[in-house]
ModelCIF file with pLDDT and N, C-alpha, C, O atoms, coordinates in Angstrom:
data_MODEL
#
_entry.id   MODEL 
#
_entity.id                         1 
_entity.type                       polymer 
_entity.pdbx_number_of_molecules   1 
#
_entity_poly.entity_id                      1 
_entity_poly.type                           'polypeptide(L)' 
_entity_poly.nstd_linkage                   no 
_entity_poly.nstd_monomer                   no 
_entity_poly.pdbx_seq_one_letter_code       
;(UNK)(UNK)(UNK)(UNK)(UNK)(UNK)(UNK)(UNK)(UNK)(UNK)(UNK)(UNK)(UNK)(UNK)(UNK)(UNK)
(UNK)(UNK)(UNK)(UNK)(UNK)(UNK)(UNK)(UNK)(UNK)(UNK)(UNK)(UNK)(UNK)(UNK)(UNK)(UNK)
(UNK)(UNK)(UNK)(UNK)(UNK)(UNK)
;
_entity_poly.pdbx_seq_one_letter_code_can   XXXXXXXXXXXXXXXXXXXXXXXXXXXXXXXXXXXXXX 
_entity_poly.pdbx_strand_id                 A 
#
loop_
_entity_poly_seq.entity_id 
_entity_poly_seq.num 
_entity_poly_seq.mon_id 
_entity_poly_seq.hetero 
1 1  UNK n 
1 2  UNK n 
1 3  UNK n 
1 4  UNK n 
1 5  UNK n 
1 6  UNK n 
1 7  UNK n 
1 8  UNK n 
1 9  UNK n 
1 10 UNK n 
1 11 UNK n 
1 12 UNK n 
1 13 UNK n 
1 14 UNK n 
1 15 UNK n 
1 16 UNK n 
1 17 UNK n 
1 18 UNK n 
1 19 UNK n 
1 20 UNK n 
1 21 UNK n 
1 22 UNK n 
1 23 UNK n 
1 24 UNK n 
1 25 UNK n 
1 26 UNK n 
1 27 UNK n 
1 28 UNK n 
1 29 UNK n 
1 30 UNK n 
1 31 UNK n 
1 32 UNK n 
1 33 UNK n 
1 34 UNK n 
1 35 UNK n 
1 36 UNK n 
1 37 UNK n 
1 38 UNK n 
#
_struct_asym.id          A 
_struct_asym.entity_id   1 
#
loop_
_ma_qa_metric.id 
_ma_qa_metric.mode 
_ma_qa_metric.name 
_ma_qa_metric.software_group_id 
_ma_qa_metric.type 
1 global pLDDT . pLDDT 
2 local  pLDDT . pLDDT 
#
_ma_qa_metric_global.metric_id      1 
_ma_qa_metric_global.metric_value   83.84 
_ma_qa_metric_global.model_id       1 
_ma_qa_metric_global.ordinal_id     1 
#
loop_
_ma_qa_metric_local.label_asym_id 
_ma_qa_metric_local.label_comp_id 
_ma_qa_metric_local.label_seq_id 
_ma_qa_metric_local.metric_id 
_ma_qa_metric_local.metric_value 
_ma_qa_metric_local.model_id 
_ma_qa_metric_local.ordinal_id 
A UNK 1  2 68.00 1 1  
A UNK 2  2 72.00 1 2  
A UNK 3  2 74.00 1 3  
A UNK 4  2 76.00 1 4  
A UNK 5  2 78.00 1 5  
A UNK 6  2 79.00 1 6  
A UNK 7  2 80.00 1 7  
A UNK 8  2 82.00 1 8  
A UNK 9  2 83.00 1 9  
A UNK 10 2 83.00 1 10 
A UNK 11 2 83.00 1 11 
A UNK 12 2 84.00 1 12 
A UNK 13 2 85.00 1 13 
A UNK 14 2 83.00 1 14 
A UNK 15 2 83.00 1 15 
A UNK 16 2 85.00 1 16 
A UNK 17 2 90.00 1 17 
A UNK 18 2 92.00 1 18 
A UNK 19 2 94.00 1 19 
A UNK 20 2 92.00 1 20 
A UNK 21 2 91.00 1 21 
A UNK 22 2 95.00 1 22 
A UNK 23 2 93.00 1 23 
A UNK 24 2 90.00 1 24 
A UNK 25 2 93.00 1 25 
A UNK 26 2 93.00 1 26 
A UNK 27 2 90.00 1 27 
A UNK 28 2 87.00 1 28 
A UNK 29 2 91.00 1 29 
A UNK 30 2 90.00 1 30 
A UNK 31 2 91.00 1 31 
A UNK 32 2 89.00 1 32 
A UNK 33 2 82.00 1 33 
A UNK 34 2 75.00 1 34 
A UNK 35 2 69.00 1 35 
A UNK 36 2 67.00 1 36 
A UNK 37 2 73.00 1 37 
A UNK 38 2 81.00 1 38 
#
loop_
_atom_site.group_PDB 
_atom_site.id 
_atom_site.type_symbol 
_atom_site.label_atom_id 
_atom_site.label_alt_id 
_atom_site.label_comp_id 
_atom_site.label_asym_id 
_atom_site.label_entity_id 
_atom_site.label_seq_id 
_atom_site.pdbx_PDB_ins_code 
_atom_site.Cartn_x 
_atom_site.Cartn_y 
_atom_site.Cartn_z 
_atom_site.occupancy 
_atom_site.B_iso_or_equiv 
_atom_site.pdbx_formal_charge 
_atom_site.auth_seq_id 
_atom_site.auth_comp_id 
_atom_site.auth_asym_id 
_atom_site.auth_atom_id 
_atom_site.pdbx_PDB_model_num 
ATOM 1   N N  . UNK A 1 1  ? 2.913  9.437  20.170 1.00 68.00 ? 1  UNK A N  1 
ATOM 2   C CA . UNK A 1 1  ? 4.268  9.022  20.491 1.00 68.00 ? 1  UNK A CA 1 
ATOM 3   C C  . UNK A 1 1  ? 4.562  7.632  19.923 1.00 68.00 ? 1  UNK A C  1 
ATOM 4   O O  . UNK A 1 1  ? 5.732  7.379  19.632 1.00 68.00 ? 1  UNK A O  1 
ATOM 5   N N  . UNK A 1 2  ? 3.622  6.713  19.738 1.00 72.00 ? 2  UNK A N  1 
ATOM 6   C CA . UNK A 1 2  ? 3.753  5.391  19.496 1.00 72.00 ? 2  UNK A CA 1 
ATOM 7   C C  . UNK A 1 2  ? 4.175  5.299  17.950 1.00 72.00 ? 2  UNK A C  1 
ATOM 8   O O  . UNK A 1 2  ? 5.180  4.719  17.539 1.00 72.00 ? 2  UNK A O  1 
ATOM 9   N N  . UNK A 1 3  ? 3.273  5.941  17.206 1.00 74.00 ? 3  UNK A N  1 
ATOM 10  C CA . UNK A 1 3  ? 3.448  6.709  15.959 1.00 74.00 ? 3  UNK A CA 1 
ATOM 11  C C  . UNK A 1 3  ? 5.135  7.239  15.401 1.00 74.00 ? 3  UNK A C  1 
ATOM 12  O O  . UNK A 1 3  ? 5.839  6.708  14.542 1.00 74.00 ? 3  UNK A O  1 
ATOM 13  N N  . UNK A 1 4  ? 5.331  8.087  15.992 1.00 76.00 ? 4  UNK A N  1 
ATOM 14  C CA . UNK A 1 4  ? 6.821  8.153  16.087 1.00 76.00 ? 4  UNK A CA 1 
ATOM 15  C C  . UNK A 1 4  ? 7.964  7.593  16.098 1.00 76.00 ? 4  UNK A C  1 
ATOM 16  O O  . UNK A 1 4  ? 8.988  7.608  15.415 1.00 76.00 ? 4  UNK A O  1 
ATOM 17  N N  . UNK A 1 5  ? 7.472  6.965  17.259 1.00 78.00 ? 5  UNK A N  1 
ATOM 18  C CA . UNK A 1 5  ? 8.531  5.838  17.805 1.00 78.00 ? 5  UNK A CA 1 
ATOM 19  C C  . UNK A 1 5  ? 8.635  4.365  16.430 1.00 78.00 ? 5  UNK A C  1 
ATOM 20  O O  . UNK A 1 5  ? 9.670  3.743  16.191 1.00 78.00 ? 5  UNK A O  1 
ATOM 21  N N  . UNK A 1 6  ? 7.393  4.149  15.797 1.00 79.00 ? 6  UNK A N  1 
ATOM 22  C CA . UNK A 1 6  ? 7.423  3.430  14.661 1.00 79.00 ? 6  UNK A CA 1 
ATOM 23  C C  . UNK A 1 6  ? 8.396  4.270  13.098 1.00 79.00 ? 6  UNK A C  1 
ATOM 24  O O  . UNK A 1 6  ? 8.764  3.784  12.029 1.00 79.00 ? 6  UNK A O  1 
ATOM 25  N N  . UNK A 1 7  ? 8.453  4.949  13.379 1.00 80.00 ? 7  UNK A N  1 
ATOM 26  C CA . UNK A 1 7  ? 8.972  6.013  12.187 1.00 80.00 ? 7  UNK A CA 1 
ATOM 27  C C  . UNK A 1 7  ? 10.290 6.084  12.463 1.00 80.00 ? 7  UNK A C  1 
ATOM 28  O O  . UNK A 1 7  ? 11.115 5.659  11.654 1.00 80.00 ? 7  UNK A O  1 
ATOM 29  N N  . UNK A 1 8  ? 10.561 6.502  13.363 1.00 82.00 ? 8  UNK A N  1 
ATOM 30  C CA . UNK A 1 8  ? 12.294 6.976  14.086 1.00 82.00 ? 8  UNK A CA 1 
ATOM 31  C C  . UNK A 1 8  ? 12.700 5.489  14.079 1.00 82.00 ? 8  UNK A C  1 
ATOM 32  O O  . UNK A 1 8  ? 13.802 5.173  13.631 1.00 82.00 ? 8  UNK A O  1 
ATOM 33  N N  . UNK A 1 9  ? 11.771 4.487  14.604 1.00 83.00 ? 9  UNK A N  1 
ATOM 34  C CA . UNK A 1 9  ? 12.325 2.715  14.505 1.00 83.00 ? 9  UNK A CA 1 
ATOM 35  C C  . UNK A 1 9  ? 12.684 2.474  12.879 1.00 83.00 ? 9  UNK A C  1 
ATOM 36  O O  . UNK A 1 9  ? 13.760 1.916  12.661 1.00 83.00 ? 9  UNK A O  1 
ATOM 37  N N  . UNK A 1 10 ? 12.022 2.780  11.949 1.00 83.00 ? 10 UNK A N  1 
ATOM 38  C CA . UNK A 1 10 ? 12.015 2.051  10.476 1.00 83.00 ? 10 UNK A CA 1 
ATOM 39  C C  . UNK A 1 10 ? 13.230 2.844  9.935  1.00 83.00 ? 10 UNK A C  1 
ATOM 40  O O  . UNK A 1 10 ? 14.114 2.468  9.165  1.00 83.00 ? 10 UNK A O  1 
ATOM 41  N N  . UNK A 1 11 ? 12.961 4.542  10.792 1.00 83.00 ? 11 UNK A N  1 
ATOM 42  C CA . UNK A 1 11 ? 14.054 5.271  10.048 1.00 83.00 ? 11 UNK A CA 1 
ATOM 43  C C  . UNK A 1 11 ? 15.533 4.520  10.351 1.00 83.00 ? 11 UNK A C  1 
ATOM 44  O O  . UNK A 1 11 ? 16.346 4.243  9.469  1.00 83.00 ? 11 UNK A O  1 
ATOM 45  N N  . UNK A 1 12 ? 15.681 4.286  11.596 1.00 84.00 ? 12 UNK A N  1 
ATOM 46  C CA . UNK A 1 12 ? 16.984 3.744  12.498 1.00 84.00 ? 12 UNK A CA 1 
ATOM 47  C C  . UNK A 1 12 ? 17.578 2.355  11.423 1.00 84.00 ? 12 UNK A C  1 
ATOM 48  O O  . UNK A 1 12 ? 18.750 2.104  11.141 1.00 84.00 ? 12 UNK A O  1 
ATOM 49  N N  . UNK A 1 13 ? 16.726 1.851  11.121 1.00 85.00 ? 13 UNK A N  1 
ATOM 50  C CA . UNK A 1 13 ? 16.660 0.537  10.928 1.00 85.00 ? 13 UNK A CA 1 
ATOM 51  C C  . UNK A 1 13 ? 17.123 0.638  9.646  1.00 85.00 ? 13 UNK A C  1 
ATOM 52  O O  . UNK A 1 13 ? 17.450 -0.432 9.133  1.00 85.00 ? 13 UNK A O  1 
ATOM 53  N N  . UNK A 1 14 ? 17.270 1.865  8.829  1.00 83.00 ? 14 UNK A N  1 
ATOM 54  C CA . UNK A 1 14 ? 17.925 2.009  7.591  1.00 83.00 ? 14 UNK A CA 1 
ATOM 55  C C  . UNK A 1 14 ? 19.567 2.609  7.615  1.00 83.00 ? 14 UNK A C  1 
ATOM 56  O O  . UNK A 1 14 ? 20.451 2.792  6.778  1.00 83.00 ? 14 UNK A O  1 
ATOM 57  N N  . UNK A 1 15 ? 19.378 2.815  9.279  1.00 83.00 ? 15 UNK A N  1 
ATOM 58  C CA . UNK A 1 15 ? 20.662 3.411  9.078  1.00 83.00 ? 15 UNK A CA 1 
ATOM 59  C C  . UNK A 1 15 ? 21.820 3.254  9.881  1.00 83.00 ? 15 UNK A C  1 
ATOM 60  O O  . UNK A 1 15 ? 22.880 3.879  9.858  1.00 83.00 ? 15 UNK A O  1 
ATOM 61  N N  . UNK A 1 16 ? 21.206 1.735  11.035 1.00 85.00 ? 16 UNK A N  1 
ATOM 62  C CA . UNK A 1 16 ? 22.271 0.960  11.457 1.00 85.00 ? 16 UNK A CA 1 
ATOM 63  C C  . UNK A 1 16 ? 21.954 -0.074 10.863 1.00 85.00 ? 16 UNK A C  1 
ATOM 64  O O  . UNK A 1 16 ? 21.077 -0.153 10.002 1.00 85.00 ? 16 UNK A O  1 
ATOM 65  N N  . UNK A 1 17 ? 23.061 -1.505 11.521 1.00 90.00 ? 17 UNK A N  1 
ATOM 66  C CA . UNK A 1 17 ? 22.620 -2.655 11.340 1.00 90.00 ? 17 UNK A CA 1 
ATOM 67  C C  . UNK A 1 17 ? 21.838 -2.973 12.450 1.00 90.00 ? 17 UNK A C  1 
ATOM 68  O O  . UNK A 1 17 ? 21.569 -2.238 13.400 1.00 90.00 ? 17 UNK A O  1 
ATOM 69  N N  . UNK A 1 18 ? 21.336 -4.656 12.168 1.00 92.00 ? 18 UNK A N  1 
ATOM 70  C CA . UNK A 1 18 ? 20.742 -5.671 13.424 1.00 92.00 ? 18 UNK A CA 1 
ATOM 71  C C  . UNK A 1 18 ? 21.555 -5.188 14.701 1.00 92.00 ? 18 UNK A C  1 
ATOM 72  O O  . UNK A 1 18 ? 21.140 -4.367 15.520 1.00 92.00 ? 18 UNK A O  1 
ATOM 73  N N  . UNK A 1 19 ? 22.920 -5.907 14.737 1.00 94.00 ? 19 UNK A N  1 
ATOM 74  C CA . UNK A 1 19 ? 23.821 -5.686 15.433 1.00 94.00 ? 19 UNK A CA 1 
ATOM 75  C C  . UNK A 1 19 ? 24.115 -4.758 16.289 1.00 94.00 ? 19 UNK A C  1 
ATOM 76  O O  . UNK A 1 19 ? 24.207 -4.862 17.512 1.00 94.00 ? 19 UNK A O  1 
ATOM 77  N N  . UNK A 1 20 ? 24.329 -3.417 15.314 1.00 92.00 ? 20 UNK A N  1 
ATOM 78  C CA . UNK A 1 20 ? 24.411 -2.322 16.379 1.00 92.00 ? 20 UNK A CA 1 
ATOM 79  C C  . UNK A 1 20 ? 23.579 -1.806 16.992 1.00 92.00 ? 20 UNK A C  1 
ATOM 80  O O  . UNK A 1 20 ? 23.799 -1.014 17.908 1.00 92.00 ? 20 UNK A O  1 
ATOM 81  N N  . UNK A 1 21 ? 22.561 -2.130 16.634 1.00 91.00 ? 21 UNK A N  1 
ATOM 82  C CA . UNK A 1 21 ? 21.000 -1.826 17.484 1.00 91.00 ? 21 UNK A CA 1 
ATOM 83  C C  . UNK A 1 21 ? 21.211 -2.897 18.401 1.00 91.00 ? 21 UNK A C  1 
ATOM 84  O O  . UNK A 1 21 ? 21.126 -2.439 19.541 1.00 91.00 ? 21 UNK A O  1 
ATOM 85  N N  . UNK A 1 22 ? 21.343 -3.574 18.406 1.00 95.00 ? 22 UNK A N  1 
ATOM 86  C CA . UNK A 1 22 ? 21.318 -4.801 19.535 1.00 95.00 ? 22 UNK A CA 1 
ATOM 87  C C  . UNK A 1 22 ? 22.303 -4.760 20.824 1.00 95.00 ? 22 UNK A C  1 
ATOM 88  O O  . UNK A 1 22 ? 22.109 -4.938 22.026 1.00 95.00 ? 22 UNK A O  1 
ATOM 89  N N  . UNK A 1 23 ? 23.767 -4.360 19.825 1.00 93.00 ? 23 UNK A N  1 
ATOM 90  C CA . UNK A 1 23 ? 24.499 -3.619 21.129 1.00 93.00 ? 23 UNK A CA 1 
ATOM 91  C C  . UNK A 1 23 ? 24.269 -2.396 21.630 1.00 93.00 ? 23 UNK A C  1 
ATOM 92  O O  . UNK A 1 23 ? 24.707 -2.149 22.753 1.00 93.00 ? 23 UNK A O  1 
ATOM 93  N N  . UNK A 1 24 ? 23.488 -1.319 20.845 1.00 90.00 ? 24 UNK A N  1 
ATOM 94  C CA . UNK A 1 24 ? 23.475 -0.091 21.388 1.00 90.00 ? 24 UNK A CA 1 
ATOM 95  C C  . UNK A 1 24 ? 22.846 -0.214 22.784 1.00 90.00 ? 24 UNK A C  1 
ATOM 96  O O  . UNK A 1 24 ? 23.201 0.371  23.808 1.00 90.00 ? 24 UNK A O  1 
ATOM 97  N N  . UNK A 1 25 ? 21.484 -1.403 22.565 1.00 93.00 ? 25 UNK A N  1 
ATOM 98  C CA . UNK A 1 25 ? 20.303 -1.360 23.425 1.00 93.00 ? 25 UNK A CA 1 
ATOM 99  C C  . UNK A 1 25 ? 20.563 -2.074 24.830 1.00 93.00 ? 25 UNK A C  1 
ATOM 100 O O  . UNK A 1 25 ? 19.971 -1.908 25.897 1.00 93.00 ? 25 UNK A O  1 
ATOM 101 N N  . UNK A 1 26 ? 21.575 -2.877 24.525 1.00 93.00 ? 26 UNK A N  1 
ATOM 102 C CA . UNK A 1 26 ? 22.162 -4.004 25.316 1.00 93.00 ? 26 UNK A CA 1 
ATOM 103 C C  . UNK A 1 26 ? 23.465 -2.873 26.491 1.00 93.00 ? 26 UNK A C  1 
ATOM 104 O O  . UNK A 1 26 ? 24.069 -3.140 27.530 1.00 93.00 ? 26 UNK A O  1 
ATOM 105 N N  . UNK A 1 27 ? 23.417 -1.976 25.859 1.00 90.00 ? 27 UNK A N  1 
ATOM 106 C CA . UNK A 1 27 ? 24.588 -1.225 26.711 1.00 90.00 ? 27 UNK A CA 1 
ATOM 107 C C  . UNK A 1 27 ? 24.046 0.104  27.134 1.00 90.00 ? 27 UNK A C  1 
ATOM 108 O O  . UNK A 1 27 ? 24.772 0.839  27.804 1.00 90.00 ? 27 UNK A O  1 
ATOM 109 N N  . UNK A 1 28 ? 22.536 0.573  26.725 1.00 87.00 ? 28 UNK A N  1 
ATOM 110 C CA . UNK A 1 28 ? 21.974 1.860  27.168 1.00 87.00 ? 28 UNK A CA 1 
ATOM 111 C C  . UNK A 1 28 ? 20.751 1.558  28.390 1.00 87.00 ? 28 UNK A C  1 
ATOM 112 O O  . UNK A 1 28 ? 20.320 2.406  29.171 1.00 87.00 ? 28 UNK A O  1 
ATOM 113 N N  . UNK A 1 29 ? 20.399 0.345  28.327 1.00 91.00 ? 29 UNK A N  1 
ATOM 114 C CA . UNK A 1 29 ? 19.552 -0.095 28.768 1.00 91.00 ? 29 UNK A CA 1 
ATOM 115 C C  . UNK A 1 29 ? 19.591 0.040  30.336 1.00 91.00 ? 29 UNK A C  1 
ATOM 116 O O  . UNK A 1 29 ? 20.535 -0.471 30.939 1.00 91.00 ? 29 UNK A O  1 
ATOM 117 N N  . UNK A 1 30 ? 18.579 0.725  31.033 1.00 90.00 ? 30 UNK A N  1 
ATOM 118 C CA . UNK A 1 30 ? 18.690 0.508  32.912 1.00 90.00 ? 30 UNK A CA 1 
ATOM 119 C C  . UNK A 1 30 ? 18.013 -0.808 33.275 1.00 90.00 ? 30 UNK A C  1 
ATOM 120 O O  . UNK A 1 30 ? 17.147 -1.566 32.840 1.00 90.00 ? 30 UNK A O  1 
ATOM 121 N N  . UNK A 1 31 ? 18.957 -0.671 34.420 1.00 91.00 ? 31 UNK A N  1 
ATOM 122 C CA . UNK A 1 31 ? 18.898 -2.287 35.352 1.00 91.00 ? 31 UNK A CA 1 
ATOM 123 C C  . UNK A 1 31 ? 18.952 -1.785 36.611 1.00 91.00 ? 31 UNK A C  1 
ATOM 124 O O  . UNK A 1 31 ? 19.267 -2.705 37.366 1.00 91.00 ? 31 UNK A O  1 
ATOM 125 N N  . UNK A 1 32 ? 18.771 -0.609 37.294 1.00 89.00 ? 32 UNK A N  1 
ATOM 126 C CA . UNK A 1 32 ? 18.162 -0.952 38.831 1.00 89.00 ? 32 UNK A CA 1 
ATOM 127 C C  . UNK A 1 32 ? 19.290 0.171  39.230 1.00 89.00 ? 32 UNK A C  1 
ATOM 128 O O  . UNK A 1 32 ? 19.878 0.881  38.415 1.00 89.00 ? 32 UNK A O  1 
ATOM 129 N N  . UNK A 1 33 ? 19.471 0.186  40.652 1.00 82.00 ? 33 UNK A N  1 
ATOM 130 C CA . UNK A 1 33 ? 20.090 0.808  41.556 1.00 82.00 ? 33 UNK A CA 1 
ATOM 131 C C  . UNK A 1 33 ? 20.730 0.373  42.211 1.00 82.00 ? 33 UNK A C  1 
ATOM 132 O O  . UNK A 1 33 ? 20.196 -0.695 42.513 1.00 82.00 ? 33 UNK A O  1 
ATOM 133 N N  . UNK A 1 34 ? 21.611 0.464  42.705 1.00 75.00 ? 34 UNK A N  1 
ATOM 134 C CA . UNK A 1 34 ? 22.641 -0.257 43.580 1.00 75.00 ? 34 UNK A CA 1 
ATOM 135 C C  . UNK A 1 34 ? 23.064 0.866  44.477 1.00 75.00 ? 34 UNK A C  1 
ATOM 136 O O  . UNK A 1 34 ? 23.953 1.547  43.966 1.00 75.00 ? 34 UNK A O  1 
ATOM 137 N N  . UNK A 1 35 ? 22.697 1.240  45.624 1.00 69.00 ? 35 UNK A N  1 
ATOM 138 C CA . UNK A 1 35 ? 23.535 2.314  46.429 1.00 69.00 ? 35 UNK A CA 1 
ATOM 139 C C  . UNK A 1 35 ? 23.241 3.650  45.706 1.00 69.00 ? 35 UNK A C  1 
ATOM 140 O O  . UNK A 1 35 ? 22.081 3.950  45.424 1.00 69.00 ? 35 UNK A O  1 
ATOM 141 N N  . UNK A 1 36 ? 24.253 4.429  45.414 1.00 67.00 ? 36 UNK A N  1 
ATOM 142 C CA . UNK A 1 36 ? 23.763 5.796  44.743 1.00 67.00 ? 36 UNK A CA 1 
ATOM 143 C C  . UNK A 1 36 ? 23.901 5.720  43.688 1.00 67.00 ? 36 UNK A C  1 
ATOM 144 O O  . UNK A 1 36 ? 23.757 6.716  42.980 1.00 67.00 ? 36 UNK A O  1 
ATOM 145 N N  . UNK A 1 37 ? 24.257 4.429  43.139 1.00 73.00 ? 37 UNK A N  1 
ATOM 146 C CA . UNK A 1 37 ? 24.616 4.386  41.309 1.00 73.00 ? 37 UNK A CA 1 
ATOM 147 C C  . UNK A 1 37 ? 23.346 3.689  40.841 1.00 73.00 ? 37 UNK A C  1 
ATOM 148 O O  . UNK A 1 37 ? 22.777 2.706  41.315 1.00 73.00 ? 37 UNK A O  1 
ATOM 149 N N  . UNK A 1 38 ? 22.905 4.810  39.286 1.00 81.00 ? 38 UNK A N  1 
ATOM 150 C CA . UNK A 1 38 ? 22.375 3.795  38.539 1.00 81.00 ? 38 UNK A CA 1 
ATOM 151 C C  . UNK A 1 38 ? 23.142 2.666  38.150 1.00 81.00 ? 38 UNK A C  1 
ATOM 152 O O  . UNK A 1 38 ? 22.627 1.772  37.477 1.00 81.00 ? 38 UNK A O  1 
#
C-alpha cells in the first residue's frame, strides 16, 4: 500500500498543482466529532 500510495502521489503530482493539492487536503481532511456530525 505504501508503494502505491508513492505512485498515485507522483502520478497526482503531474496532474494537479502545489495548490490544489493543498486545498483539496485542507478541505477533505477529518477533524473530530462534534455531536452526530463529523
Amino acid at each position: 500500500r505504501k508503494i502505491q500510495e508513492a505512485v498515485l502521489s507522483f502520478v497526482l503530482e503531474r496532474r494537479a498543482s502545489k495548490k490544489e493539492i493543498f486545498e483539496l487536503y485542507v478541505n477533505e481532511i477529518y477533524l473530530g466529532q462534534v455531536g452526530s456530525f463529523n
